[in-house]
N, C-alpha and C. Protein backbone atom coordinates (compact mmCIF):
# COMPACT_ATOMS: atom_id res chain seq x y z
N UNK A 1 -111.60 39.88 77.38
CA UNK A 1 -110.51 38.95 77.53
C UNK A 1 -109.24 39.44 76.85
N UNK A 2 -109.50 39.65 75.74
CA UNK A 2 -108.57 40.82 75.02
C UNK A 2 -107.47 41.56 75.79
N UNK A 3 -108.03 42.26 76.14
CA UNK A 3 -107.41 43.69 76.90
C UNK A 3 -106.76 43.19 78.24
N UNK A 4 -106.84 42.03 79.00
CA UNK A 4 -106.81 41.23 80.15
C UNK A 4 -105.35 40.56 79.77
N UNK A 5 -105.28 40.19 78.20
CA UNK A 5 -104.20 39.61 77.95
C UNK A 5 -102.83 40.64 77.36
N UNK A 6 -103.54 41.73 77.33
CA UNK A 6 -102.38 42.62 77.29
C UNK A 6 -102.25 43.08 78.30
N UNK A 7 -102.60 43.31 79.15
CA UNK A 7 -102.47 43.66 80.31
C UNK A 7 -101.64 43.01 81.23
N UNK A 8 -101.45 41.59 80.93
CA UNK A 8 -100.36 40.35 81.35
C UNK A 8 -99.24 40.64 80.56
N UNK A 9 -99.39 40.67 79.33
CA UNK A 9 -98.62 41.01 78.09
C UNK A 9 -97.09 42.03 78.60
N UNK A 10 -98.09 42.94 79.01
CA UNK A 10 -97.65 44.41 79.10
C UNK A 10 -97.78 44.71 80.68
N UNK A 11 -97.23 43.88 82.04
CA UNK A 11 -97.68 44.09 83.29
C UNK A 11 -96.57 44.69 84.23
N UNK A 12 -95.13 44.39 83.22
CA UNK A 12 -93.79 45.12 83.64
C UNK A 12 -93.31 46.13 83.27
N UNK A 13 -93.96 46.86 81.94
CA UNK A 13 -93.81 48.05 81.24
C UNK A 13 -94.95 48.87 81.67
N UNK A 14 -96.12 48.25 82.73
CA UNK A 14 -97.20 49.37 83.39
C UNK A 14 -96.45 49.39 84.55
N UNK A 15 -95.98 48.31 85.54
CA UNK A 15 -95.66 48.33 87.02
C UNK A 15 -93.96 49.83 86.74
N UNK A 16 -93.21 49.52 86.07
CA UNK A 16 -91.95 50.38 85.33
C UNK A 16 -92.03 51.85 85.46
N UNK A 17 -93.31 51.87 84.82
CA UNK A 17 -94.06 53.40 84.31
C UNK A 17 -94.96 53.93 85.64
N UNK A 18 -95.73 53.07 86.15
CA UNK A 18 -96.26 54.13 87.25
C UNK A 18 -95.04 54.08 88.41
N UNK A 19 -94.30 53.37 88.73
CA UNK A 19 -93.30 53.15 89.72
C UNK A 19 -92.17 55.01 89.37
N UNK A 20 -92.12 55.06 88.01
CA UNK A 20 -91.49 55.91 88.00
C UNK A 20 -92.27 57.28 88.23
N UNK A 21 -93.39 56.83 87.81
CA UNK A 21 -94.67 58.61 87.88
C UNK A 21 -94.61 58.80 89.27
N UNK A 22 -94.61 57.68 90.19
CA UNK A 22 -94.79 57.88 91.83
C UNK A 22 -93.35 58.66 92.16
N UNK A 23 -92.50 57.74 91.44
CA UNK A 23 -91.04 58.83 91.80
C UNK A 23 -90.66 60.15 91.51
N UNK A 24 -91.06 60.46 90.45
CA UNK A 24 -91.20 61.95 90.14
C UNK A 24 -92.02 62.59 90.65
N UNK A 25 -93.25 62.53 90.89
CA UNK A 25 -94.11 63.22 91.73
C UNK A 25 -93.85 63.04 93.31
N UNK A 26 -93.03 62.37 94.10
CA UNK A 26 -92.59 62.24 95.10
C UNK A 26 -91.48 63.17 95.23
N UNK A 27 -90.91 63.31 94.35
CA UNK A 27 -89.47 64.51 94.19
C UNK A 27 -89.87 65.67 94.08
N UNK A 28 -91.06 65.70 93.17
CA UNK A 28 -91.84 67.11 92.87
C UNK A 28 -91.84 67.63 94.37
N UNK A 29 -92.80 66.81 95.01
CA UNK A 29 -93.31 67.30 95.99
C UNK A 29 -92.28 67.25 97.18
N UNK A 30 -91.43 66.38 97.24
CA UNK A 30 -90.53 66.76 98.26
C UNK A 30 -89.64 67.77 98.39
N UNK A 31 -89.01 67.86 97.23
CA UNK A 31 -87.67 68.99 96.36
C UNK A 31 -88.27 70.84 97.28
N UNK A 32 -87.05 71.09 97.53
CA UNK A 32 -87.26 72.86 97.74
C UNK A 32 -87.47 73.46 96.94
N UNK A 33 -88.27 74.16 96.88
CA UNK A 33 -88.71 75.52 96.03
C UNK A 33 -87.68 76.00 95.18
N UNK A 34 -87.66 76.47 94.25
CA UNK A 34 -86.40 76.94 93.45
C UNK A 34 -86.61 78.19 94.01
N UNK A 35 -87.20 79.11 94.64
CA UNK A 35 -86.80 80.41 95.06
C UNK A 35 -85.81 80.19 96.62
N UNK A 36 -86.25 78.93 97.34
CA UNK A 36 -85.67 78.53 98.16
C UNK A 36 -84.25 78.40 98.41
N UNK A 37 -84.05 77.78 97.29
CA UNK A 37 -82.52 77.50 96.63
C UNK A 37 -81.71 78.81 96.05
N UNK A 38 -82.30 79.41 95.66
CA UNK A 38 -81.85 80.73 95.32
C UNK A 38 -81.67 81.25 96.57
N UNK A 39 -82.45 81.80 97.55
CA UNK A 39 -81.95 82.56 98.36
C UNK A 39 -80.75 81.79 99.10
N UNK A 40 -81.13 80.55 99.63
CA UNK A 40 -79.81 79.99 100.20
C UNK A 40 -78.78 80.23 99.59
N UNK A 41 -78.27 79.81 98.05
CA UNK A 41 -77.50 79.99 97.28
C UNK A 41 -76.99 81.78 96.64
N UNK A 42 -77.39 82.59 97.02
CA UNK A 42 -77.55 83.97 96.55
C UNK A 42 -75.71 84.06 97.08
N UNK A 43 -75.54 84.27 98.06
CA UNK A 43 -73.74 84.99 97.57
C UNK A 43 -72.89 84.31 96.98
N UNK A 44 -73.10 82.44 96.65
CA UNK A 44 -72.48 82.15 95.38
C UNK A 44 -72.89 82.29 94.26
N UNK A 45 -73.88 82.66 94.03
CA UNK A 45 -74.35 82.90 92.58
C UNK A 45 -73.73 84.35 92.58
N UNK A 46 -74.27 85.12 92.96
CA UNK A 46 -73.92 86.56 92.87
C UNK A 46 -72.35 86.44 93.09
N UNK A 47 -71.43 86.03 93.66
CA UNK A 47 -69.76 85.97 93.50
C UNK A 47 -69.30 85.24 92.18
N UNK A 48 -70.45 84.59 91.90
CA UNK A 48 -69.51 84.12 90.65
C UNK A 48 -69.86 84.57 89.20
N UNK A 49 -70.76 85.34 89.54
CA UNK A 49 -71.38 86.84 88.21
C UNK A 49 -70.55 87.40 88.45
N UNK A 50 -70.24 87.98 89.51
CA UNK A 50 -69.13 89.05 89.16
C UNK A 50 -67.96 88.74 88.81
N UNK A 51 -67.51 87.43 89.01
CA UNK A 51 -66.15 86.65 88.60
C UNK A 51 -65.94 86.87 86.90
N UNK A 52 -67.48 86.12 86.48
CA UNK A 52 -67.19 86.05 84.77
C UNK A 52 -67.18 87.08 84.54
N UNK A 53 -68.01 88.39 84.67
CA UNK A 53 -68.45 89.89 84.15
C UNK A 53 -66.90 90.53 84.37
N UNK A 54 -66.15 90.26 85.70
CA UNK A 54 -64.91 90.45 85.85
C UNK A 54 -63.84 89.76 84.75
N UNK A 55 -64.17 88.51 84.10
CA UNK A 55 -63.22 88.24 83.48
C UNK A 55 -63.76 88.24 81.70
N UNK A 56 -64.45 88.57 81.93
CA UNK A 56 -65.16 89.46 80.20
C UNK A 56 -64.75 90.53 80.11
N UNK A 57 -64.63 91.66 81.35
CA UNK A 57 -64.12 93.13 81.01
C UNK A 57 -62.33 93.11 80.88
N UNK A 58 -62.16 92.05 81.50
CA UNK A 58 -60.41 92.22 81.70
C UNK A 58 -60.04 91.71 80.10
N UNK A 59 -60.48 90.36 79.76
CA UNK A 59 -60.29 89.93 77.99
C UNK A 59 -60.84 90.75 76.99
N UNK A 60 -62.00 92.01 77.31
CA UNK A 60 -62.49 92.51 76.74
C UNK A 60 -61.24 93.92 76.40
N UNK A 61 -60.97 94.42 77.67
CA UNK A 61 -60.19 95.60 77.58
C UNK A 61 -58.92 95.43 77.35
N UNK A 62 -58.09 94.51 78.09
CA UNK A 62 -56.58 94.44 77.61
C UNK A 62 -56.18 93.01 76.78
N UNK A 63 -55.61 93.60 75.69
CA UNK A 63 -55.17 92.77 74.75
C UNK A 63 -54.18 91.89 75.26
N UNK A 64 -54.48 90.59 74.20
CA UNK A 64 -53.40 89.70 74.62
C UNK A 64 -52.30 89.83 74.65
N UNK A 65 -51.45 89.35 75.01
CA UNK A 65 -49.69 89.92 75.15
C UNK A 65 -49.07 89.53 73.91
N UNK A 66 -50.09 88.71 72.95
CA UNK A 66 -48.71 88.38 72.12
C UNK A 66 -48.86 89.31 70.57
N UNK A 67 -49.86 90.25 70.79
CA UNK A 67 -50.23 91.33 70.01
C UNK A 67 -48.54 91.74 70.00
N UNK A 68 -48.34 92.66 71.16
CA UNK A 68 -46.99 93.35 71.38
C UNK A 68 -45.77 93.05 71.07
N UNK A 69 -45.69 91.89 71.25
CA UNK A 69 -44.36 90.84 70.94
C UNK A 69 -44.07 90.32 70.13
N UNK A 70 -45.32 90.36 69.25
CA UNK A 70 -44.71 89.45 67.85
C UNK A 70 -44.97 88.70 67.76
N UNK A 71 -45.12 87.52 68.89
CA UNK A 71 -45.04 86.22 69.12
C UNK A 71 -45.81 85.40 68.97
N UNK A 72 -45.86 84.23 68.70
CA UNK A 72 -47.19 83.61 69.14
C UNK A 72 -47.91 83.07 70.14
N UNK A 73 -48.95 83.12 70.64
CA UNK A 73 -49.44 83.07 71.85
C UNK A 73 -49.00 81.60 72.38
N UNK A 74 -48.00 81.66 73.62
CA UNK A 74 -47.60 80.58 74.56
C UNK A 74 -46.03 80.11 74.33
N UNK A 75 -45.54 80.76 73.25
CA UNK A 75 -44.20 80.77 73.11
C UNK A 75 -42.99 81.71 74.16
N UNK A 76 -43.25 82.24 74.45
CA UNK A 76 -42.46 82.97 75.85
C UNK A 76 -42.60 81.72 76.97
N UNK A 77 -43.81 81.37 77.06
CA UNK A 77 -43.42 80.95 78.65
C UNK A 77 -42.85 79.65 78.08
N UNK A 78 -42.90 78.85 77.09
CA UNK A 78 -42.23 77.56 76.59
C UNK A 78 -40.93 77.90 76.22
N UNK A 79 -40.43 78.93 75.87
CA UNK A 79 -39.01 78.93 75.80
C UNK A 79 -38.52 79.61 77.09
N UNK A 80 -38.93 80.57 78.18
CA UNK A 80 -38.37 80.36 79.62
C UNK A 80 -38.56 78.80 80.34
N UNK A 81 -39.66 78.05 80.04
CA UNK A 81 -39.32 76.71 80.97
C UNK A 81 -38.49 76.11 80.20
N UNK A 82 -37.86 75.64 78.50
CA UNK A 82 -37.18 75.02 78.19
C UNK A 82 -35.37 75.66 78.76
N UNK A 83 -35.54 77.05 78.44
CA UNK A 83 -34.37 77.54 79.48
C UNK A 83 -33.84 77.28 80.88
N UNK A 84 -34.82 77.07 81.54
CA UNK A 84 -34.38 76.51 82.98
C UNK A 84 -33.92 75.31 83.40
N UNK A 85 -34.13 74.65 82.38
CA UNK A 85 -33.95 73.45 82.74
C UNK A 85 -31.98 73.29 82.14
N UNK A 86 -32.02 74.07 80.91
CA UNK A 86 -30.57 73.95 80.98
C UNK A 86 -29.52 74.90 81.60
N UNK A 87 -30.35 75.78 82.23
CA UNK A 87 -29.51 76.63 83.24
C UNK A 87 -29.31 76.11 84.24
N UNK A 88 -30.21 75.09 84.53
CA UNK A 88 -30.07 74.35 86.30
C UNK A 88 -29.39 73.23 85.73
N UNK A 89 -28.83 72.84 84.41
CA UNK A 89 -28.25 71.45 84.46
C UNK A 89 -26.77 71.45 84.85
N UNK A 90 -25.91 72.70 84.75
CA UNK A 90 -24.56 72.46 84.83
C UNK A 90 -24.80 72.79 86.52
N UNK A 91 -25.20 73.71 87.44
CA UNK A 91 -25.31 73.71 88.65
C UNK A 91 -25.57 72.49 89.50
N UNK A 92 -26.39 71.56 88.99
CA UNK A 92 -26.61 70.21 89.73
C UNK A 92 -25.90 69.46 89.23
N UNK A 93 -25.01 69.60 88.39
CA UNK A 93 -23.41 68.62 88.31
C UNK A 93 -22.33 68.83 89.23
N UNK A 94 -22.54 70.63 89.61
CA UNK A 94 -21.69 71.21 90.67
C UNK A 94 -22.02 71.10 91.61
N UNK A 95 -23.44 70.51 92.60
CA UNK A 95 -23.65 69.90 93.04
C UNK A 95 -23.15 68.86 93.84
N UNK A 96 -23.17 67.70 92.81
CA UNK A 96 -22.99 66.79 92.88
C UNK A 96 -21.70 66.01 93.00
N UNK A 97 -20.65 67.16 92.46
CA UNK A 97 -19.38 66.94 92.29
C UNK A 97 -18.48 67.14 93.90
N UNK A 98 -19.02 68.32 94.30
CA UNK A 98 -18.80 68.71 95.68
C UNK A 98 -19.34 67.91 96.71
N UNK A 99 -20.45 67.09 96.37
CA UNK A 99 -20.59 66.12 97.60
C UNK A 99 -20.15 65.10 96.78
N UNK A 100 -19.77 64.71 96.32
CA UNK A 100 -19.04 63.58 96.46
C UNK A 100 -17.83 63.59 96.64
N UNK A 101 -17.26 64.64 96.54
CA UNK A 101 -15.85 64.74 96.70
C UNK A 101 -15.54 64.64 97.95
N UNK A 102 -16.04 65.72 98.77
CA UNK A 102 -16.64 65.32 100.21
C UNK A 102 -16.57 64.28 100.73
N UNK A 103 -17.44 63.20 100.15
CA UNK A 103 -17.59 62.14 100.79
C UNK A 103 -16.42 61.28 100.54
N UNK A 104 -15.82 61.51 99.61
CA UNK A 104 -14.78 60.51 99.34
C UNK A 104 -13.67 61.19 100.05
N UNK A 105 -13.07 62.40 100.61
CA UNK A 105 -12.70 62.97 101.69
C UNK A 105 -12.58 62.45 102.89
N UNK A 106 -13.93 62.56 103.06
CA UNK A 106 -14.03 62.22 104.67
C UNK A 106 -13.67 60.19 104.61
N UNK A 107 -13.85 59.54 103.94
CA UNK A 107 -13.68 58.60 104.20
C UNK A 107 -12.09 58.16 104.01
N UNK A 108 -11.29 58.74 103.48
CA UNK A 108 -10.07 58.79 103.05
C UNK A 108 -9.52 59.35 104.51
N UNK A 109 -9.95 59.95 105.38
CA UNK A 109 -9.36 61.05 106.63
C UNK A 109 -10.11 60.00 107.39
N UNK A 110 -10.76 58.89 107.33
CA UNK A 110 -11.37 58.38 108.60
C UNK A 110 -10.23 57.12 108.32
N UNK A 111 -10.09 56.51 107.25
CA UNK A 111 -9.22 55.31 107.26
C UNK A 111 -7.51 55.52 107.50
């Protein structure tokens, strides 16, 4: 009687547990072969070994750029983008000055 009442006790933490053993062993057995998957998968695996091995020998052999320069690494390209932006600022005033002038032109020659 005992064991009958744990068994009630405990009848959603057994139904839980074999529900999940059936699911894993259903996957087991359904799932492709891992050699399967490999061969399907073989020229992306193999393209992307040679990608990293390619980009281990390139960081391996040539030094970073900011060895040479002095600099610290990411300061060049942050002071060319902070530069552009004030080299393009007086041009898009000149811009802007010419079409509007324009426009206030043409409407002056239409009235």
């Amino acid at each position: 009687m005992e064991i009958q009442k744990l068994l009630l006790k405990f009848k959603f933490h057994i139904l839980i547990a074999s529900t999940f053993t059936i699911f894993i062993f259903a996957l087991i057995y359904l799932a492709p072969r891992f050699l399967d998957v490999v061969k399907y998968f073989w020229p992306l695996l193999l393209s992307t070994a040679l990608f990293l091995v390619a980009v281990v020998l390139f960081g391996w052999i040539s030094p970073p750029v900011s060895e040479f320069s002095g600099e610290k690494t990411g300061e060049g390209i942050l002071d060319f983008v902070a530069g552009e932006t004030e080299q393009l600022q007086p041009h898009l005033h000149e811009v802007d000055e010419h079409e509007g002038g324009g426009e206030e032109g043409e409407s002056s020659k239409v009235e």
